[in-house]
Every structure is written in C-alpha cells, then in structure tokens.
Protein backbone atom coordinates (compact mmCIF):
# COMPACT_ATOMS: atom_id res chain seq x y z
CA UNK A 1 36.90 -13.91 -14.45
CA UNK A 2 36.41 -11.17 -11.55
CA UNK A 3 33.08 -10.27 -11.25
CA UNK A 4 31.37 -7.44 -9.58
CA UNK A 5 27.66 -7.46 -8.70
CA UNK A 6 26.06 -4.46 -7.20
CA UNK A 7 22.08 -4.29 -6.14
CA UNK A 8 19.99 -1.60 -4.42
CA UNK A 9 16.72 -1.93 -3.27
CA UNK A 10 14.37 -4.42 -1.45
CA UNK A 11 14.58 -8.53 -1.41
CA UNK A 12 13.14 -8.55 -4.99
CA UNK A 13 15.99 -6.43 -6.57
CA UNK A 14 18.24 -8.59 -4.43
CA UNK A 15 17.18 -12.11 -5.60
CA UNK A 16 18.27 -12.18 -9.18
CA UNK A 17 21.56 -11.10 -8.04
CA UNK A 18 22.29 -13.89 -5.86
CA UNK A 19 21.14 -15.94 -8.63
CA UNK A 20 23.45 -14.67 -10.96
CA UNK A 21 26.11 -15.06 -8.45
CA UNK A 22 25.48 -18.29 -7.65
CA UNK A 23 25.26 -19.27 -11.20
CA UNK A 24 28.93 -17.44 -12.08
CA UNK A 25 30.45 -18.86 -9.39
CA UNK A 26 29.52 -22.65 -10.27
CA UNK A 27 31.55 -21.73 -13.28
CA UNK A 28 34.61 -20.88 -11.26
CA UNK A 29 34.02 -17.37 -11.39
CA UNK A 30 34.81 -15.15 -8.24
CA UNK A 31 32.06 -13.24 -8.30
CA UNK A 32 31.28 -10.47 -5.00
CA UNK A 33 28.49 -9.19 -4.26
CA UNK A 34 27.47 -5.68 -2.89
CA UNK A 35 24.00 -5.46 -1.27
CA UNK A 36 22.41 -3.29 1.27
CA UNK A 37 21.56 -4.56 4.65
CA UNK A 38 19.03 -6.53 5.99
CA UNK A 39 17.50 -7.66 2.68
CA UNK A 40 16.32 -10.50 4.01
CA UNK A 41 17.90 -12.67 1.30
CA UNK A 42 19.87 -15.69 2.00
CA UNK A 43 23.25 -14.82 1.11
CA UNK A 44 24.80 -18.05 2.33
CA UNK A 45 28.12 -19.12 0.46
CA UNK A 46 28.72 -16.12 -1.03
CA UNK A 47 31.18 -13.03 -1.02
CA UNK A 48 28.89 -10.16 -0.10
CA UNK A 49 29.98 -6.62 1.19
CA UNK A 50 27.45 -3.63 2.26
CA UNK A 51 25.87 -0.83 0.57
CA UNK A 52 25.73 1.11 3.69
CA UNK A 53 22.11 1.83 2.93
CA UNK A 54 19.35 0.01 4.54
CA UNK A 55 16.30 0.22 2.54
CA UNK A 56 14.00 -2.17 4.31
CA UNK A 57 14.48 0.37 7.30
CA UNK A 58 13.48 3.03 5.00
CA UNK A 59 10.08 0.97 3.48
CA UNK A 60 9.52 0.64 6.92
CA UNK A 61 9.94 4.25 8.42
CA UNK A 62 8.50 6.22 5.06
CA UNK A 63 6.03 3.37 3.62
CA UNK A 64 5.61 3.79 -0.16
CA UNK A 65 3.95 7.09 -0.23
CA UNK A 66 5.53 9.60 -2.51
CA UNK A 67 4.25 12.33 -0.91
CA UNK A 68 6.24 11.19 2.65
CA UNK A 69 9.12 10.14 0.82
CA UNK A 70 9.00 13.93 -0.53
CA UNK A 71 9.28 15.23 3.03
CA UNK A 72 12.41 12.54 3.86
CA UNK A 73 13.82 13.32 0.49
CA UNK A 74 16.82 15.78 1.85
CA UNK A 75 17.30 14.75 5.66
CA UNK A 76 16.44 10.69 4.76
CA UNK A 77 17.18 9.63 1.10
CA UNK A 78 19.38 11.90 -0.08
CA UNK A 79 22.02 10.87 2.53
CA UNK A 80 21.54 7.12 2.29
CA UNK A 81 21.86 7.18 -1.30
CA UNK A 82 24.80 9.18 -1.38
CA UNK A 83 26.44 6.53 1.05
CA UNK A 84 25.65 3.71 -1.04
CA UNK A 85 26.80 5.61 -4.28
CA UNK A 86 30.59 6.34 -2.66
CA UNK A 87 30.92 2.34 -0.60
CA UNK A 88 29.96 1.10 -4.47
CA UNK A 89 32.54 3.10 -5.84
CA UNK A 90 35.25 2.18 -2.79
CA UNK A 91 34.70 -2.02 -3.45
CA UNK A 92 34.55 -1.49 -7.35
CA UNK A 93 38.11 0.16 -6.53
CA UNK A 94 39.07 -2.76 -4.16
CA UNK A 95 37.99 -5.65 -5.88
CA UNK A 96 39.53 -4.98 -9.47
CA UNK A 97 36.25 -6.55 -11.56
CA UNK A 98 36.90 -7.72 -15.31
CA UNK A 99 33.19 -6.43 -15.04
CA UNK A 100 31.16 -4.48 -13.45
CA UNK A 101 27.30 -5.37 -13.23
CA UNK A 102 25.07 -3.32 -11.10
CA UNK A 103 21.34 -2.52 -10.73
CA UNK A 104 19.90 1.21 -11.91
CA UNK A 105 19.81 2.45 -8.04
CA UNK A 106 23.61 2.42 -8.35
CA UNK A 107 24.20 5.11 -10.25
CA UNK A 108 27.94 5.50 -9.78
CA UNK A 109 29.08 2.12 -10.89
CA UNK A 110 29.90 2.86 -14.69
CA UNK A 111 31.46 5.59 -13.88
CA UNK A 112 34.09 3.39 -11.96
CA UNK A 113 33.97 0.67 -14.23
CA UNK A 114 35.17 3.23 -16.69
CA UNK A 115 38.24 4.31 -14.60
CA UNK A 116 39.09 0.52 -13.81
CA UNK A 117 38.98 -0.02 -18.43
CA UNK A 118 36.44 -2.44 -17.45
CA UNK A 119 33.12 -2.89 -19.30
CA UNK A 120 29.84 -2.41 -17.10
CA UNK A 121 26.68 -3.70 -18.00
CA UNK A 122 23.23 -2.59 -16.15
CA UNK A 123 20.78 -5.06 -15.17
CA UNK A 124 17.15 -3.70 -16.09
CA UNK A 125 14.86 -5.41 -13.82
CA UNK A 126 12.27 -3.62 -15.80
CA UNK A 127 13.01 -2.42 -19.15
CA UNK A 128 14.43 1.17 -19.54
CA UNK A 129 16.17 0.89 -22.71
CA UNK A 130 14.24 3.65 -25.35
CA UNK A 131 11.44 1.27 -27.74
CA UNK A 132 8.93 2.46 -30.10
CA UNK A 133 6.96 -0.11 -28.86
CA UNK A 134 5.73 0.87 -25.48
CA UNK A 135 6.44 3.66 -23.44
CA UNK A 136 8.60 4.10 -20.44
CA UNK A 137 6.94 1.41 -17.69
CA UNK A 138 7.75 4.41 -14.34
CA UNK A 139 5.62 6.94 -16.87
CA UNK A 140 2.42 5.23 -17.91
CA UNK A 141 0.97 1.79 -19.39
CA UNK A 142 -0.71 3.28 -22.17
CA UNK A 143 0.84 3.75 -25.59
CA UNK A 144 2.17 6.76 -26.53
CA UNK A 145 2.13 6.20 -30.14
CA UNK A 146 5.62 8.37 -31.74
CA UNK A 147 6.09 9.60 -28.28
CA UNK A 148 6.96 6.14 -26.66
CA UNK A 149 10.91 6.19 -27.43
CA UNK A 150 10.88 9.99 -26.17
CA UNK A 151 9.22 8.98 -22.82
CA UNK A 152 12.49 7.47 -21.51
CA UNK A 153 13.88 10.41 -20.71
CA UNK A 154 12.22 10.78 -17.86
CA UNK A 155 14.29 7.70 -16.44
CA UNK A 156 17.49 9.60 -16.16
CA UNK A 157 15.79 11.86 -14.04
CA UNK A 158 17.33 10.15 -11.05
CA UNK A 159 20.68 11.08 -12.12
CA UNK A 160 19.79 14.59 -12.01
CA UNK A 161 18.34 14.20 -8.68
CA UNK A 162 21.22 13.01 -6.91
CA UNK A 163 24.08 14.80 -8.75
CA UNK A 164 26.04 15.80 -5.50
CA UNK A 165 25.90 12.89 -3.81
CA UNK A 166 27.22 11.07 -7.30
CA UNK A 167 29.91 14.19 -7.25
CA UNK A 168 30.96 13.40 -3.73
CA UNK A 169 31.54 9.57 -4.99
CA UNK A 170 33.36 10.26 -7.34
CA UNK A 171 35.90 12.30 -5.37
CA UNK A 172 37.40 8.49 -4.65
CA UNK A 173 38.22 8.91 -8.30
CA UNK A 174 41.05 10.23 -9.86
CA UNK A 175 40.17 14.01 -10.85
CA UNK A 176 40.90 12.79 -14.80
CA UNK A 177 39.13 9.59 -14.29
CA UNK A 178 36.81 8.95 -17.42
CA UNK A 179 33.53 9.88 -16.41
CA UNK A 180 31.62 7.67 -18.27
CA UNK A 181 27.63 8.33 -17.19
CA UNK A 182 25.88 4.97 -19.21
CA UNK A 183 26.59 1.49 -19.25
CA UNK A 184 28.19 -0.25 -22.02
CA UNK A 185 25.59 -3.26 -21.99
CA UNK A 186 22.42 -3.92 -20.51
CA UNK A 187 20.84 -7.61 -19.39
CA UNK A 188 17.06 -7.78 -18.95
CA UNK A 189 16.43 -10.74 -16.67
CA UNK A 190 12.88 -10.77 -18.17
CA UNK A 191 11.22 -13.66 -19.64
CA UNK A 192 10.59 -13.40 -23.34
CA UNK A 193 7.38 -15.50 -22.65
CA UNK A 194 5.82 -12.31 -21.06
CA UNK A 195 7.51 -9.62 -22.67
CA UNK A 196 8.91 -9.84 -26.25
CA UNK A 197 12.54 -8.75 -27.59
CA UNK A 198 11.43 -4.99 -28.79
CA UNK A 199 12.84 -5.08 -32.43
CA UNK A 200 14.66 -1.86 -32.41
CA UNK A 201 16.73 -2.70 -29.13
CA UNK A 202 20.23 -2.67 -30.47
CA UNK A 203 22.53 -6.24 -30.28
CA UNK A 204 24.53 -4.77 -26.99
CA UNK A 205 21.07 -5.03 -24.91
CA UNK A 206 20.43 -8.90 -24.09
CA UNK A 207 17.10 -10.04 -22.61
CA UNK A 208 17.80 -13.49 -20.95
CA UNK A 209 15.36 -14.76 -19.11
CA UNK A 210 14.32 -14.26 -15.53
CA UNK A 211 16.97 -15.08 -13.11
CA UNK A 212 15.98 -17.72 -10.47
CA UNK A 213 17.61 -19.24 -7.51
CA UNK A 214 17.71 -22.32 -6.71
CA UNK A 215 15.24 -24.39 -4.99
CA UNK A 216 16.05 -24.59 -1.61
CA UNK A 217 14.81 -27.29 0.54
CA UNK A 218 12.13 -25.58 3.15
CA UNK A 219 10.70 -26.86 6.26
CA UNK A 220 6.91 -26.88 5.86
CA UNK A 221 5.12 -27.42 9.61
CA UNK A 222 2.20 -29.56 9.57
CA UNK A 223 -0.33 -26.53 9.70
CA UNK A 224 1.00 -25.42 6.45
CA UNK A 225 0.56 -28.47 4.60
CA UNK A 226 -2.25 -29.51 5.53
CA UNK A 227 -3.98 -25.84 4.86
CA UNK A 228 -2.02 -26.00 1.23
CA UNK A 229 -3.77 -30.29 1.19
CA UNK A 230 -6.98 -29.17 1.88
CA UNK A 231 -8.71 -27.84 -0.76
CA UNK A 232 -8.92 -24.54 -3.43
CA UNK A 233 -6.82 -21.10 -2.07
CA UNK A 234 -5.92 -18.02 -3.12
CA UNK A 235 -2.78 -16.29 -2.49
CA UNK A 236 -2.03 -13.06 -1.56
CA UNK A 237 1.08 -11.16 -0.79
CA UNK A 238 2.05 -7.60 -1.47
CA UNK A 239 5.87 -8.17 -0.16
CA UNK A 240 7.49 -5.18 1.00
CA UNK A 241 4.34 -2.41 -0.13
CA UNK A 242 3.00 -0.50 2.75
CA UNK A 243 0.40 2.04 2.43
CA UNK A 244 -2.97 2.98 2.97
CA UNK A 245 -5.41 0.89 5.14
CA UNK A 246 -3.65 -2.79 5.31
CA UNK A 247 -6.86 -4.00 7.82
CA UNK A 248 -9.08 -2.77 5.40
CA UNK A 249 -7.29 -4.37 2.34
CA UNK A 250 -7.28 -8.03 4.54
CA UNK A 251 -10.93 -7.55 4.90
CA UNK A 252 -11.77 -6.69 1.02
CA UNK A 253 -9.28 -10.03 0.47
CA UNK A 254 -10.96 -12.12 2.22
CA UNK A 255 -14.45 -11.30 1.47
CA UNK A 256 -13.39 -11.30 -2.35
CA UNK A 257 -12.35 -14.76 -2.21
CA UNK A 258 -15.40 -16.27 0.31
CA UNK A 259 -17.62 -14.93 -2.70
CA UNK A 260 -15.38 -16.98 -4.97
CA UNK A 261 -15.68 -20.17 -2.79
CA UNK A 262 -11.08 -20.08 -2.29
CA UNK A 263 -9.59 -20.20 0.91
CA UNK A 264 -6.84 -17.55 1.72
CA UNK A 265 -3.21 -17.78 2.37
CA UNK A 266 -1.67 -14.53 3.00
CA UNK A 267 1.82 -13.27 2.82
CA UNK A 268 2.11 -10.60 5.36
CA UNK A 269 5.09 -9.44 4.23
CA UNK A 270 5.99 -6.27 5.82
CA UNK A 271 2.74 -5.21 6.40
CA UNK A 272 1.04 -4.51 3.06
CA UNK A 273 -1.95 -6.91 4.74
CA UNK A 274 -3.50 -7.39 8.02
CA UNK A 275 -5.89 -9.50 8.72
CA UNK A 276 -8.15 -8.62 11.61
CA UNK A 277 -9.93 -11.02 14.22
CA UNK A 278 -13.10 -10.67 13.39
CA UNK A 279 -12.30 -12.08 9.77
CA UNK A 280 -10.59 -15.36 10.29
CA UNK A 281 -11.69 -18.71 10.31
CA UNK A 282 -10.40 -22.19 9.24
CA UNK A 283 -10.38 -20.69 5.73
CA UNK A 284 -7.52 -18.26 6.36
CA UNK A 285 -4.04 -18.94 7.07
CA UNK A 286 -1.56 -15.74 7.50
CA UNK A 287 2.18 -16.10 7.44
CA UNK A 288 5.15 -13.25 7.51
CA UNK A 289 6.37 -14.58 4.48
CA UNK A 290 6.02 -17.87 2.12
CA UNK A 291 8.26 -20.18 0.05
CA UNK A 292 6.75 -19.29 -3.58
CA UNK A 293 7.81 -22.15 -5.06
CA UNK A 294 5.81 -24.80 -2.67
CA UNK A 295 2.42 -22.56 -2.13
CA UNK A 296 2.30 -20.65 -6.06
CA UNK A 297 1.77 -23.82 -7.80
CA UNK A 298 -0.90 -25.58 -5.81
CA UNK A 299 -3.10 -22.38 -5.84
CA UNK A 300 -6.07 -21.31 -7.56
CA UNK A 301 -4.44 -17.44 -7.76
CA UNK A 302 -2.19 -15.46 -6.67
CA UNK A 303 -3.26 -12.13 -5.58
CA UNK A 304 -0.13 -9.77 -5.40
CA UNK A 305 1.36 -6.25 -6.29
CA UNK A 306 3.53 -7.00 -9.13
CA UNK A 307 6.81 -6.51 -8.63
CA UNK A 308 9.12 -7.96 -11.29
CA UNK A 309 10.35 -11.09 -8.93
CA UNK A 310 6.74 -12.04 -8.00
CA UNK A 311 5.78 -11.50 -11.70
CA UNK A 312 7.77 -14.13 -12.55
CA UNK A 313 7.49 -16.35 -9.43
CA UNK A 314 3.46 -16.67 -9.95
CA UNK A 315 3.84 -17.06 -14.20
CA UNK A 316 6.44 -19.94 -13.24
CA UNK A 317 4.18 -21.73 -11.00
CA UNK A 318 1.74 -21.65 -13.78
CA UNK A 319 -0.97 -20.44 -12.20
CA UNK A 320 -3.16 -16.70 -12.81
CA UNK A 321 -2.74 -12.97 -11.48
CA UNK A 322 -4.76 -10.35 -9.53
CA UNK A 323 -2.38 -7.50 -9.71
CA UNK A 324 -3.04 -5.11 -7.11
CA UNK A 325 0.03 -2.06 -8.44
CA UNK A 326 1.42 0.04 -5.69
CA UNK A 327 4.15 1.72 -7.32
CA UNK A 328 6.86 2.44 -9.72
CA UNK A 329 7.04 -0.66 -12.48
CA UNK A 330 3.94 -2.67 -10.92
CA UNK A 331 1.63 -1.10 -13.45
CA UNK A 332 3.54 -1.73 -16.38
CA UNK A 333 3.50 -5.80 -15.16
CA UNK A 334 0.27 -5.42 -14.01
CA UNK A 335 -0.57 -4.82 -18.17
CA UNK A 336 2.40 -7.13 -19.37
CA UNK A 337 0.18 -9.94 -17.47
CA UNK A 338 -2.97 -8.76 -19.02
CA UNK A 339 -1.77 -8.88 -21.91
CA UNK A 340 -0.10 -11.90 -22.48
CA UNK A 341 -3.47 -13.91 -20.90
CA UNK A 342 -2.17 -14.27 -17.63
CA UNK A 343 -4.43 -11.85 -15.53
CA UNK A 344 -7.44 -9.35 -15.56
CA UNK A 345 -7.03 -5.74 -15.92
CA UNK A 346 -4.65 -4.65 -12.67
CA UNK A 347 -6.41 -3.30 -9.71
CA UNK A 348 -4.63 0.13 -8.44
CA UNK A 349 -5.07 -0.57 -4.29
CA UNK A 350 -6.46 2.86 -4.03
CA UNK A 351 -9.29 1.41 -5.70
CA UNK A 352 -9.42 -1.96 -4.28
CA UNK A 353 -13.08 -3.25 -3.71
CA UNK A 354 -14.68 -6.59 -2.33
CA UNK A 355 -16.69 -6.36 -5.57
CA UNK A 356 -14.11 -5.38 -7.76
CA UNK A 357 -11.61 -8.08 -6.06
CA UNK A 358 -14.20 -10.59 -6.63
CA UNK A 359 -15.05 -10.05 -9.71
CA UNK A 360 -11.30 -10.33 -11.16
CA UNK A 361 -11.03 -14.00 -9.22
CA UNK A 362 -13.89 -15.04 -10.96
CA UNK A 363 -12.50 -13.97 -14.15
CA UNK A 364 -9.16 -16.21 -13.51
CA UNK A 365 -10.91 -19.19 -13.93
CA UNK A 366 -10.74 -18.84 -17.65
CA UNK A 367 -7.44 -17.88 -17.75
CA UNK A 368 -5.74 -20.93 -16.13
CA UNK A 369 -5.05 -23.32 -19.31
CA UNK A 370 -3.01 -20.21 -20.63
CA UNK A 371 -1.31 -19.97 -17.36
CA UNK A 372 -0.07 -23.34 -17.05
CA UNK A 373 1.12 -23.26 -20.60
CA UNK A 374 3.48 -20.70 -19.88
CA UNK A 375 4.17 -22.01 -16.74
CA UNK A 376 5.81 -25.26 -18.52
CA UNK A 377 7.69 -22.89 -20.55
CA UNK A 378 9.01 -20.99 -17.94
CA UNK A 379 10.28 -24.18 -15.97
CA UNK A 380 12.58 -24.86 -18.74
CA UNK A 381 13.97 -21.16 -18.72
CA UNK A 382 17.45 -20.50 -17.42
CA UNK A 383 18.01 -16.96 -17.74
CA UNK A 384 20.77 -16.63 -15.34
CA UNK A 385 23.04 -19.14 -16.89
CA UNK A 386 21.78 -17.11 -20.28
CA UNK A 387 23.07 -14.06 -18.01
CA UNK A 388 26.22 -16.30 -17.71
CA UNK A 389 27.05 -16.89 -21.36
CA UNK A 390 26.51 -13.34 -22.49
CA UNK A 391 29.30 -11.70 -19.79
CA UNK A 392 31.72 -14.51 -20.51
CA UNK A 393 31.26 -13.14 -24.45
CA UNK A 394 31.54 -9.29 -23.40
CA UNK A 395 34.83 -10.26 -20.90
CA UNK A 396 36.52 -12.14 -23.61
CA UNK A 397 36.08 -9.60 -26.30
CA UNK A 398 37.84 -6.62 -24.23
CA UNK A 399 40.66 -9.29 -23.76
C-alpha cells in the first residue's frame, strides 16, 4: 500500500506522524511523508518532502499572541499557508497514495484525495468530530449542555478563512475535479485511558491510541544524570509557547517548587522559560530541550502547557500534571487531566502565581498512585500500530 502522510504545525503535530510512518513502513508499506521545515523532528530513514511553510520561524517571529498573529494574518500567514495548501496538493498528485492521511492544518488534502478516487482520513490530534458529550475543545472546557454538538461549527471556521489560498490550490486540479471538502475517516491518536470513545461518534471515526515513536537511544552527559540521581525534581517545559514574561514565569517556577522542597529541571524549549541568574543554584538544571522518556518518569511532576504530545508523554511516564494552557487545545487537556485524576485544575499562564504554582505541586502528591496506574496502562498501548490495522481495513475495502 502507498501511503501519504501530511502534517502542519510544530514538533508535536509532527511526532505522531513519524510514528505512524515508521510503524507502516515496518509493514512494507511505502509510506511519504510531507512536513514543514525545520520541525526539529528526527526524520531519519524516512521519505519526507516539504510543506514550504516554516512554522517554527513563524512561533518564533509572531510568538503565540493572537492579537500579533492578527496583524501578520494577511502579509505573514495567509501566504505561508497558501504555499503549504498548493506543495500538499502537487506531492498528493505525484505520489499516487492508496490513501491520503493528513493533519487539520492541511486543508486541501481531501480535496485531492478525492480527484486521485482515493479515500482520505484526517488525523484529529484533538477531537473535532461533533459529541453531545463535551463541547468543541478550541471553544471552551465547560459543558454546553444541548449546545455541545452545535459548538463544532466553529472548527470549520478555518476553511472559511483561507478560501483563496485553498482556491489557488486547487487550480493544480482538474477544473471538474470532485471537490470533496471533508474527510472520509478520521483517526484520533488519543488514548482512551484519558479520554473515552464519545458514544454517538459514528463507526468511520476510530480513536486508537496515542501514537509514539520509538525509544531512541540518547546520550545522557554526566551532569544530567547525576542531577536526574540526586534526589526529588520537578519538570517543566512549555515546548514551543512563547508569550508574556518568560523571566518572570522561571522565577514563579522555581520559587513554586523551593516551597515544595523539588528541584527543577527545565525545558527551555523555544523560550516559553528563562531562568535568570539571580535564581539558580545546585537545585536547577536548564536544558534547550529533554528526552521525555528518560527525565518524565523519574520525576515528582511535570509542569508543562499541555499540548496533546506532552499530554501523553507525562501520563505515559506515570507521573502527575501542572498544566499551565497557552493556547488553542491546551485547555481542553488541561481539564481532560483533571478529570481523569491526573492533575489539579489547569493554571492559564496569564495567571500564573508562586502561590498558586505552589499550591497545585502540593496537591500532586495525592494524585501520584492514580498516575502510575495509568501510566502502566499506557506502556502497553500501541496506538500507531492500532492506526496501522484500521487503514489496512479502509485500503482493502475500496479495493
């Protein structure tokens, strides 16, 4: 089977792609890959093309403030997206998928899939198919009551917002090319130990499990371990966020766990926290980035902004949640972690305190024999071979 992967967005909407690829093409799949650049993923081994659209430039030029992303929106975004919507189109074309799979962002690909008589299936990193039970995640995290299911209609919003740059990729279309606007299927590469199986999804939406790479052998230098060896830490990482007052935010972090009597290893990501001088001390460690999989499970917490890739990285490792939202979806798993025992209430970072910081630490402690119950449950999860099974089923039947 030819498959097609397309993903749009930063490192954590890359990740469960590669995994999925990876996983396909154990199976002798030939499976490519469309990304943007400089995701900062390790792509190694497989068959990746470019998006033309470089997002991590764009976190790093415009931050996550809506209010600058409103001024960039026509001379900035507008044009980037409408390159990546016309290169996805142009290596659908090329390639010649049995299926197309693609992430929200790439709003053009069903529309391709369509004009190829392939089937396309959407991969919702966080859910966006219509439920009674709980409204759209990008519109609030309380209930709606009866208005939940209407509340996704907001989602398509984006549609609406780019509809000449999806015009112009279509041109690379036959002008009588089926213009088909919604996917046929949709995978949700969420675990079902966080977020339970709505029951009025219909059959052709499969939630499978997070997707998870493999376990790469890392290098740990000597400073590392023996900071990780020596005693109770907190994590903290807010990935690829960037707003507001990161010094002030490394302060509030640090003082929040000193109260607690944790260490701190920090995640600098791409600037979401800075720690200043006057704060360190043999208690602190601060790293550009981490490997989650060696740090997460020897920690007390994790202290993060939850996005959907962290979400699960942290649950895995077994191990409680500070969620400090930014943006978008990180509410809505800010509450799914609440509510399934794995965190206190979320923290917006607008409102991030030393007291308030310290105060949701403290409240971890009970929380951990939950956490490494689903942890263990989570270890033995496989969603992107589940992934796997379910395209092999939707190839075969339109054979």
């Amino acid at each position: 089977m030819k498959i097609m992967l397309l993903t749009a967005g930063t490192r954590g909407d890359v990740e469960p792609f590669l995994a999925l690829a990876r996983t396909a093409g154990a199976r002798g799949h030939q499976v490519r890959l469309a990304i943007p650049d400089n995701s900062g993923a390790v792509t190694v081994g497989l068959d990746t093309v470019s998006l033309r659209m470089d997002f991590a430039q764009l976190v790093s030029d415009q931050g996550v403030s809506p209010w600058r992303a409103g001024a960039a929106f026509r001379s900035v975004i507008r044009p980037a997206v409408g390159r990546l919507l016309s290169a996805a189109v142009e290596h659908i074309l090329s390639f010649g998928p049995d299926i197309v799979v693609y992430h929200p962002k790439v709003l053009s690909a069903p529309m391709a899939a369509a004009h190829l008589g392939v089937p396309s299936a959407i991969v919702e990193t966080v859910p966006l198919t219509p439920t009674r039970e709980f409204p759209a995640p990008f519109i609030t995290t309380a209930s709606l009551g009866p208005l939940n299911r209407a509340s996704y209609k907001a989602v398509n919003v984006a549609t609406l917002m780019f509809r000449n740059e999806l015009i112009t990729a279509l041109k690379h279309l036959p002008a009588d090319a089926k213009r088909q606007s919604q996917a046929d299927y949709s995978l949700v590469p969420v675990s079902p130990h966080l977020l339970a199986r709505p029951g009025d999804w219909a059959p052709t939406v499969h939630l499978t499990g997070h997707w998870a790479g493999e376990t790469r052998p890392t290098d740990i230098d000597d400073e590392l371990e023996d900071f990780t060896a020596g005693g109770a830490y907190v994590y903290a990482g807010f990935g690829s966020m960037k707003a507001g007052d990161a010094r002030k935010r490394g302060e509030v972090i640090i003082a929040a766990a000193r109260r607690n009597g944790l260490r701190t290893l920090v995640a600098a990501g791409w600037g979401g926290i800075e720690i200043p001088e006057a704060a360190m001390g043999g208690d602190v460690l601060v790293r550009e980035s981490l490997p989650h999989h060696l740090v997460l499970p020897q920690a007390a917490a994790a202290i993060h902004h939850g996005g959907a890739g962290t979400v699960h990285a942290v649950a895995k490792a077994g191990i409680p949640s500070v969620v400090v939202p930014f943006i978008a979806d990180q509410p809505f798993w800010g509450r799914v972690l609440q509510r399934a025992g794995l965190a206190p209430n979320p923290i917006p970072y607008r409102k991030l305190t030393a007291d308030r910081l310290a105060d949701a630490l403290a409240r971890t402690e009970a929380l951990r024999a939950r956490a490494a119950r689903v942890g263990e449950l989570l270890q033995d999860e496989d969603g992107a071979a589940v992934a796997v099974d379910v395209l092999e089923g939707l190839a075969g039947s339109r054979a």
